[in-house]
Protein backbone atom coordinates (compact mmCIF):
# COMPACT_ATOMS: atom_id res chain seq x y z
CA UNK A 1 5.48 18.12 54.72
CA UNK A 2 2.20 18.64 52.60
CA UNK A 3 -0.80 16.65 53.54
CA UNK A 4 -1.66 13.64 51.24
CA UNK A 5 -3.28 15.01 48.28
CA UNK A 6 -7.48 15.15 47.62
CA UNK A 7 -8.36 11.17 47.16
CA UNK A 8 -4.98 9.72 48.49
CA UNK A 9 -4.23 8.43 51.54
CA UNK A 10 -0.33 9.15 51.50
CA UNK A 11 1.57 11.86 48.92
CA UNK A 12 4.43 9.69 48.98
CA UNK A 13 4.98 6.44 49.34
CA UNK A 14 8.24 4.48 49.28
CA UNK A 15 8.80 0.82 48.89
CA UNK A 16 11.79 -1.23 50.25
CA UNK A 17 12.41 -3.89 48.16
CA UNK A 18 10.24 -4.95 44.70
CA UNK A 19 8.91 -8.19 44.97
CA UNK A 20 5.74 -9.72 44.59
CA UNK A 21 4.31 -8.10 47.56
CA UNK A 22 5.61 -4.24 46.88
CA UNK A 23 4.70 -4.62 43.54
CA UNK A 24 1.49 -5.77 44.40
CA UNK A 25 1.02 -2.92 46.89
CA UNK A 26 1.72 -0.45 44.06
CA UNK A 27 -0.65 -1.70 41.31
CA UNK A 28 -2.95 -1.70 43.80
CA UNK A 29 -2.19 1.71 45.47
CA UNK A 30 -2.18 3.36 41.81
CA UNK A 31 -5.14 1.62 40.55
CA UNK A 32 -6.89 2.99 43.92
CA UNK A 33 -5.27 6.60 43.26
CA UNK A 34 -4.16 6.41 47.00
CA UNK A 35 -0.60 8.11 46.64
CA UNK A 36 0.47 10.73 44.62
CA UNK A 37 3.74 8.97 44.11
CA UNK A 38 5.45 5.78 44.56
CA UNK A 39 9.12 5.68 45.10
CA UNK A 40 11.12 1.94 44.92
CA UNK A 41 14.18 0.71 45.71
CA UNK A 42 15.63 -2.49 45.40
CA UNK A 43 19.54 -3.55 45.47
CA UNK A 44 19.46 -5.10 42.14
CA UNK A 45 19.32 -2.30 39.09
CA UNK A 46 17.67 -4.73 36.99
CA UNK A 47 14.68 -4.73 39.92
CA UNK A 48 14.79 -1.35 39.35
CA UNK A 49 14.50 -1.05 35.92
CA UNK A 50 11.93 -3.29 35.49
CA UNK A 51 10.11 -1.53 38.17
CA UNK A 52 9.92 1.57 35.92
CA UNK A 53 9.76 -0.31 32.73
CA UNK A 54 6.48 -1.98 33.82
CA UNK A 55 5.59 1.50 35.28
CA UNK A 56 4.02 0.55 39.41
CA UNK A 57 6.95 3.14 40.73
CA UNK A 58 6.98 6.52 39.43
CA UNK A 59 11.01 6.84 39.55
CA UNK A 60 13.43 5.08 42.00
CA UNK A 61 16.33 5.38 44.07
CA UNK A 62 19.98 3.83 43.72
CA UNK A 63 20.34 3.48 47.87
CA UNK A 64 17.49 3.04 50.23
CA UNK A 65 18.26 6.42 52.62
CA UNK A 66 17.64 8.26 48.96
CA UNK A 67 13.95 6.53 48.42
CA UNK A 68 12.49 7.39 51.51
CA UNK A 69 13.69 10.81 51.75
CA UNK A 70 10.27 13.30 52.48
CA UNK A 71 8.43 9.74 52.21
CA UNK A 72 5.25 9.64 54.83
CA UNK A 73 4.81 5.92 54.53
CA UNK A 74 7.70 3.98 53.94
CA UNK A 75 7.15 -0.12 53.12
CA UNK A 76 10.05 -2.43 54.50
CA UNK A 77 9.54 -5.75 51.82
CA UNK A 78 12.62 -6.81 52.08
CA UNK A 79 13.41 -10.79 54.16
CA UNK A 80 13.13 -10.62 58.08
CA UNK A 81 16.68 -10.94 58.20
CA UNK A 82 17.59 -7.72 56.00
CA UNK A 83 15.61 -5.55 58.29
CA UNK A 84 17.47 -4.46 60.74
CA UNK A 85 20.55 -3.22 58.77
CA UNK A 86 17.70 -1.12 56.23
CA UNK A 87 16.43 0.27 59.02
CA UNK A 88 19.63 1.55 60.40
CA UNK A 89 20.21 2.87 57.28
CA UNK A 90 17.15 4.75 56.86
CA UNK A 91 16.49 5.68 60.39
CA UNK A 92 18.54 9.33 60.16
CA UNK A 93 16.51 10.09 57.00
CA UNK A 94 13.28 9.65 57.81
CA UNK A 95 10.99 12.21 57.82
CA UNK A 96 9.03 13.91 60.83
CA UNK A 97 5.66 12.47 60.98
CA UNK A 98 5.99 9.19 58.38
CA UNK A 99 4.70 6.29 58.84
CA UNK A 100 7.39 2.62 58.88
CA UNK A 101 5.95 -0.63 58.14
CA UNK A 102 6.65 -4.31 56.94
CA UNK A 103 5.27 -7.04 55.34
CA UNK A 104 7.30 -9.40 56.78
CA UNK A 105 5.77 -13.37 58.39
CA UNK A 106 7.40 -13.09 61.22
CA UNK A 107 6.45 -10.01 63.79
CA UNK A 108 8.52 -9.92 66.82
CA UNK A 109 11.71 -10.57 65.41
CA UNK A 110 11.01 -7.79 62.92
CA UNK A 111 9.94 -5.03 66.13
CA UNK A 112 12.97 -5.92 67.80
CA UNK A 113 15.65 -5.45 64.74
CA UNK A 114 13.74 -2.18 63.02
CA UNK A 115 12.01 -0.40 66.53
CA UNK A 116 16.00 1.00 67.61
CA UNK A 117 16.41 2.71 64.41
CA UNK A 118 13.45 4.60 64.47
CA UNK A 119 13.72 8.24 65.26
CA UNK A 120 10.88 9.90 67.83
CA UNK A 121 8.45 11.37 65.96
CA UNK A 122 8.22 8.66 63.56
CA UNK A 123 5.73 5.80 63.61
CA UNK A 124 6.45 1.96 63.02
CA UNK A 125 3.31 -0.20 62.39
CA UNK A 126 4.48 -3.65 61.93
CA UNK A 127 2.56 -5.80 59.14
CA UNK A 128 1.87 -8.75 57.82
CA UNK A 129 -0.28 -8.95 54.73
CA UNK A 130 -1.50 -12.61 54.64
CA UNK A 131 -1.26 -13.09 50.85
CA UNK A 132 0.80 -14.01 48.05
CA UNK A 133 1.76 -16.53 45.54
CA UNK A 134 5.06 -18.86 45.10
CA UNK A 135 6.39 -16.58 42.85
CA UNK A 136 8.85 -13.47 43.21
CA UNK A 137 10.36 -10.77 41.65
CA UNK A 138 8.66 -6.92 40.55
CA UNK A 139 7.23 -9.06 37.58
CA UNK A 140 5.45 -11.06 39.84
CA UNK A 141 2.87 -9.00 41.27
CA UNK A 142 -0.97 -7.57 41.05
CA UNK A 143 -3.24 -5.07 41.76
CA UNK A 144 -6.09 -8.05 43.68
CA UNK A 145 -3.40 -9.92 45.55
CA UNK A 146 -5.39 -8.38 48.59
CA UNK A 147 -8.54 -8.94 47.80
CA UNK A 148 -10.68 -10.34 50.49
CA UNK A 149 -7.21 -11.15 52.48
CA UNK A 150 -6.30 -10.52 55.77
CA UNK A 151 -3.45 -7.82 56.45
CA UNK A 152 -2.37 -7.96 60.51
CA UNK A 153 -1.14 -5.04 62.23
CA UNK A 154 1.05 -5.66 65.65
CA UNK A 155 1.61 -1.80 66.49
CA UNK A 156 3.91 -1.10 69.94
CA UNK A 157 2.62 0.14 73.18
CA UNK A 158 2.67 3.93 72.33
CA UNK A 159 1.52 3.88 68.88
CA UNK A 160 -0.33 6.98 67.68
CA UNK A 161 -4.31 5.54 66.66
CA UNK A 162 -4.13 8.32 64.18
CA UNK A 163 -1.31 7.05 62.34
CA UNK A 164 -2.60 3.44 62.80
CA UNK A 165 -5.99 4.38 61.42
CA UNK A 166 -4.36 5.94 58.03
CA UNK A 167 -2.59 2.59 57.60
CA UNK A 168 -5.58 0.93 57.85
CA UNK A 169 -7.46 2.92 55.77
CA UNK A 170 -4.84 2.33 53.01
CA UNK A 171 -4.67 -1.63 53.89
CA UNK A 172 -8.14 -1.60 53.57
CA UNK A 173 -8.60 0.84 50.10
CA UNK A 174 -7.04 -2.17 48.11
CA UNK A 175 -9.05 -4.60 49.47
CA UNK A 176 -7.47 -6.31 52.40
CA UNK A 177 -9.42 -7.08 55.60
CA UNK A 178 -7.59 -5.88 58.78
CA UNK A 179 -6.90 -7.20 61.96
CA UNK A 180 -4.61 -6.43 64.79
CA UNK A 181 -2.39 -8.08 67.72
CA UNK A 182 0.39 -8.21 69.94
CA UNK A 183 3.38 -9.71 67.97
CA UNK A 184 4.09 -12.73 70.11
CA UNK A 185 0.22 -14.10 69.24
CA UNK A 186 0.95 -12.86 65.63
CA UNK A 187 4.01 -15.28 65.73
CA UNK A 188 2.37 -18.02 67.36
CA UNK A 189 -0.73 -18.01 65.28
CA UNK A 190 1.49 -18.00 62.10
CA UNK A 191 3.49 -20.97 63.15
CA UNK A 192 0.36 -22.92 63.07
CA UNK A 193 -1.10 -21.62 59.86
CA UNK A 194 1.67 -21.37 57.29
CA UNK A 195 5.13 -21.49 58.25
CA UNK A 196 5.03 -25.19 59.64
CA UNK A 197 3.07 -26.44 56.94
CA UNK A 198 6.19 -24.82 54.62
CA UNK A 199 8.17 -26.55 56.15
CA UNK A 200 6.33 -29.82 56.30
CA UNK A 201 6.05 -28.97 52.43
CA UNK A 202 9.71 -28.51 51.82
CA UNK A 203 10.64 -31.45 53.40
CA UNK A 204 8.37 -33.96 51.45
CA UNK A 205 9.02 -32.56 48.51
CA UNK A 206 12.44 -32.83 49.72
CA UNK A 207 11.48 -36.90 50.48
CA UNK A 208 10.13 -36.61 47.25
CA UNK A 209 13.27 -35.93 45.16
CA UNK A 210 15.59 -38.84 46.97
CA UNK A 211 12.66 -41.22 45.83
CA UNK A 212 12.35 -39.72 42.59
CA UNK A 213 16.33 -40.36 41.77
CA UNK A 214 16.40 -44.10 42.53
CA UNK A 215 13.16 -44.26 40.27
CA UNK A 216 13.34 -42.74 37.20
CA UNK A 217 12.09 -38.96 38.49
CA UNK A 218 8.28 -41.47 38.29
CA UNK A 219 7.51 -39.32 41.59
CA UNK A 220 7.53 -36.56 39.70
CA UNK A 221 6.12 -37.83 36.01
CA UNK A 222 2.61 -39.54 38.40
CA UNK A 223 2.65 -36.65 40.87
CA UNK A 224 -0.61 -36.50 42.27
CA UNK A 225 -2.94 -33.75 43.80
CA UNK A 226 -1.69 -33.75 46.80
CA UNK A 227 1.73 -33.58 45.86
CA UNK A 228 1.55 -31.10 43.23
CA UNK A 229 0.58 -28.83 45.90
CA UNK A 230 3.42 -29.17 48.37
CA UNK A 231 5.78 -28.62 45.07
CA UNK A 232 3.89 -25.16 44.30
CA UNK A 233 4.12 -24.29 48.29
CA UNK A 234 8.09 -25.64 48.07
CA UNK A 235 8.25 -23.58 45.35
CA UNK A 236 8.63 -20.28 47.57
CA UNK A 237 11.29 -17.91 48.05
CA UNK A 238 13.84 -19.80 49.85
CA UNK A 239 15.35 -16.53 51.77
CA UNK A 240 12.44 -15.40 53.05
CA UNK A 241 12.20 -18.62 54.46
CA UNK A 242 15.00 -19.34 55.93
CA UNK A 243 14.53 -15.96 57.74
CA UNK A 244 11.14 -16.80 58.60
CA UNK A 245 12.67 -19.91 60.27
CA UNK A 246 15.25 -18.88 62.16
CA UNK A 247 13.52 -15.61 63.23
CA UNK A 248 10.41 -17.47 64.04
CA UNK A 249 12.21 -20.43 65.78
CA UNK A 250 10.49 -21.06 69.13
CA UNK A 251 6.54 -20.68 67.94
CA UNK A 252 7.65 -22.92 64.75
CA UNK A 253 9.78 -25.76 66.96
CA UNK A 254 6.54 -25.92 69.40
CA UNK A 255 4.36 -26.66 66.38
CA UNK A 256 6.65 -28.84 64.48
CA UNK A 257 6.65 -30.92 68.37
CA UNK A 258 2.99 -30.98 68.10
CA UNK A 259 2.60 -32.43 64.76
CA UNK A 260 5.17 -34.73 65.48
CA UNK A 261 3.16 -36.16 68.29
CA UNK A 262 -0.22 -35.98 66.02
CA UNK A 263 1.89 -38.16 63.28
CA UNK A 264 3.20 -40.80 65.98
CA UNK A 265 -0.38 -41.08 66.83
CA UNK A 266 -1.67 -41.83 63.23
CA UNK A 267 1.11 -43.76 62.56
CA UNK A 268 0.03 -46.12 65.37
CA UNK A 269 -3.42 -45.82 64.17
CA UNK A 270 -2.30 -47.20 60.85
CA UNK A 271 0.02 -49.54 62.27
CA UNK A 272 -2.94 -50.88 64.34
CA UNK A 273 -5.70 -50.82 61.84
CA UNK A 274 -7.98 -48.92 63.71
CA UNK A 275 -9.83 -47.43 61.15
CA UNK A 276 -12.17 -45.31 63.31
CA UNK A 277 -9.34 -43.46 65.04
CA UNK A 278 -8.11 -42.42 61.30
CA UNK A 279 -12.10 -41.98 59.82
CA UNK A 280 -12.71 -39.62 62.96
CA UNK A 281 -9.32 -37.75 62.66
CA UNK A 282 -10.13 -36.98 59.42
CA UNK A 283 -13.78 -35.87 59.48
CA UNK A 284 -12.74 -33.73 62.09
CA UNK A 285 -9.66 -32.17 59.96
CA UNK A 286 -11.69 -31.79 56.92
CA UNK A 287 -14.51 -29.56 58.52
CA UNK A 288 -10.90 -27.19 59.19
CA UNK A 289 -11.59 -26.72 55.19
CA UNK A 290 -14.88 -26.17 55.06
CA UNK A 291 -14.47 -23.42 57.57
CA UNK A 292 -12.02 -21.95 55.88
CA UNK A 293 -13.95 -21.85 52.28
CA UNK A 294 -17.07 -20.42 54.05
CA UNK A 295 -14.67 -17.68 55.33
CA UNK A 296 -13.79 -16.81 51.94
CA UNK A 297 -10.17 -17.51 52.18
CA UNK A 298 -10.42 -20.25 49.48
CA UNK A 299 -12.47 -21.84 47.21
CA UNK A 300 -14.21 -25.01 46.65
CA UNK A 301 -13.63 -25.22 43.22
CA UNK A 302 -12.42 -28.38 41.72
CA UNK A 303 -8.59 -28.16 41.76
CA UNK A 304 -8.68 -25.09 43.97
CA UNK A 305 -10.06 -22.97 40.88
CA UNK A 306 -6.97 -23.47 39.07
CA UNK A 307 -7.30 -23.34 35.12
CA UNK A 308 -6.40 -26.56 33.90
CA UNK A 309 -3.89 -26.06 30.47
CA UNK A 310 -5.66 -27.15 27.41
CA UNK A 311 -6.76 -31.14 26.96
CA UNK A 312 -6.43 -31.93 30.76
């Protein structure tokens, strides 16, 4: 295989699956000039075609053994639960020397159904680029998903730092900030940060809809703030995250048990009208937000910086 060409970081890059964050990746890789080509795949031809039509993938492939053929990085963006049965179908043509990753939430469950398939003398960096949007599809993405976001490496005991620095270096070239750890923290610290609050989303948006049919659908016509959120977080990919659940299942249950506990205790709170116990609760919980704005991972903005449609 020839090295990666003056200015990229990979010659060729492959990309298992097309939706908002492969698509992303490759606006971003070809805006960056990083790879001197970009091969997709995706089981639906219409993915494909649009893929090509909208031009972030320089041709693609009709089965995924065929797109990462002579590939040195290869992208796995397909749901946690798809995985391992790519991966076994890749593994025998996988060039000497390439690089395997994913973008998948969910880290351990990923090492465990890829890490048999891949041949020796082939690298697998897990990864878990912590951005996106609630929508999907190869229509859906954009070169500055990554800006200023955090991508997470977990790589295996073993893992050449050569081939871990390159990924990095790419990760970083379109503007992500990277960070590694062993998977089973990854999983953990993920349960806490987004995939209980999905499903604490899902579920009262879920609430949400039973109310909304005895009442006219008024829940939804007087939706507030707060609400409008959980509806745009609900609004995600439902199988990713049902994988994400069921392959994340023992980090998420132990955080769903601890919020349960927190909501007992504000439930008494409220029950007993002590009004300090819920003023202190929430000053503490709010300077959680602050932190996170001053770590540029959000902005204080009115309305979260979203541009409000015409009149409002």
């Amino acid at each position: 295989m020839t090295a990666a060409g003056q200015g990229t970081v990979y010659r060729r890059v492959a990309l298992i699956g097309l939706g908002l964050i492969a698509s992303s990746m490759a606006h971003a890789i070809k805006a960056a000039g990083l790879a001197d080509e970009i091969v997709g795949f995706a089981k639906s031809a219409e993915s494909r075609a649009v893929a090509i039509d909208i031009g972030f993938v320089d041709r693609t492939a009709e089965t995924a053994a065929e797109a990462v053929r002579g590939a040195d990085l290869v992208v796995l963006a397909v749901p946690v639960g798809a995985m391992g049965a790519i991966a076994a179908e890749i593994g025998p043509h996988l060039a000497p020397g390439a690089t395997v990753t994913d973008v998948g939430s969910v880290k351990q469950a990923v090492i465990d159904a890829v890490a048999p398939h891949i041949p020796a003398g082939v690298h697998f960096i897990p990864g878990h680029p912590i951005a996106g949007t609630e929508h999907s599809g190869p229509r859906s993405g954009f070169a500055t998903l990554f800006q200023n976001r955090w991508w997470l490496l977990t790589p295996v005991p073993g893992t050449d730092p050569e081939a871990t620095r390159r990924l990095r270096q790419l990760c970083e070239s379109i503007g992500a900030k990277v960070d590694e750890m062993d998977a089973e923290h990854h999983d953990l610290v993920l349960a806490v940060t987004s995939h209980t609050p999905h499903l604490i989303a899902y579920t009262m948006v879920g609430v949400a809809d039973d109310l909304a049919r005895v009442t006219d659908s008024e829940v939804i016509q007087y939706s507030a703030a707060g609400f409008r959120d959980f509806t745009r977080i609900a609004a995600s990919d439902p199988t990713m995250w049902r994988d994400v659940f069921l392959t994340n299942k023992d980090a998420t249950l132990e955080i769903l048990g601890r919020f349960t506990e927190e909501l007992f205790a504000l439930q008494r709170a409220i029950r007993l009208g002590d009004g300090a116990h819920l003023h202190a609760y929430f000053t503490r919980t709010r300077a959680i937000r602050r932190g996170i704005i001053e770590a540029g991972q959000d902005t204080s903005a009115p309305d979260f910086g979203r541009v409000q449609p015409p009149g409002k």
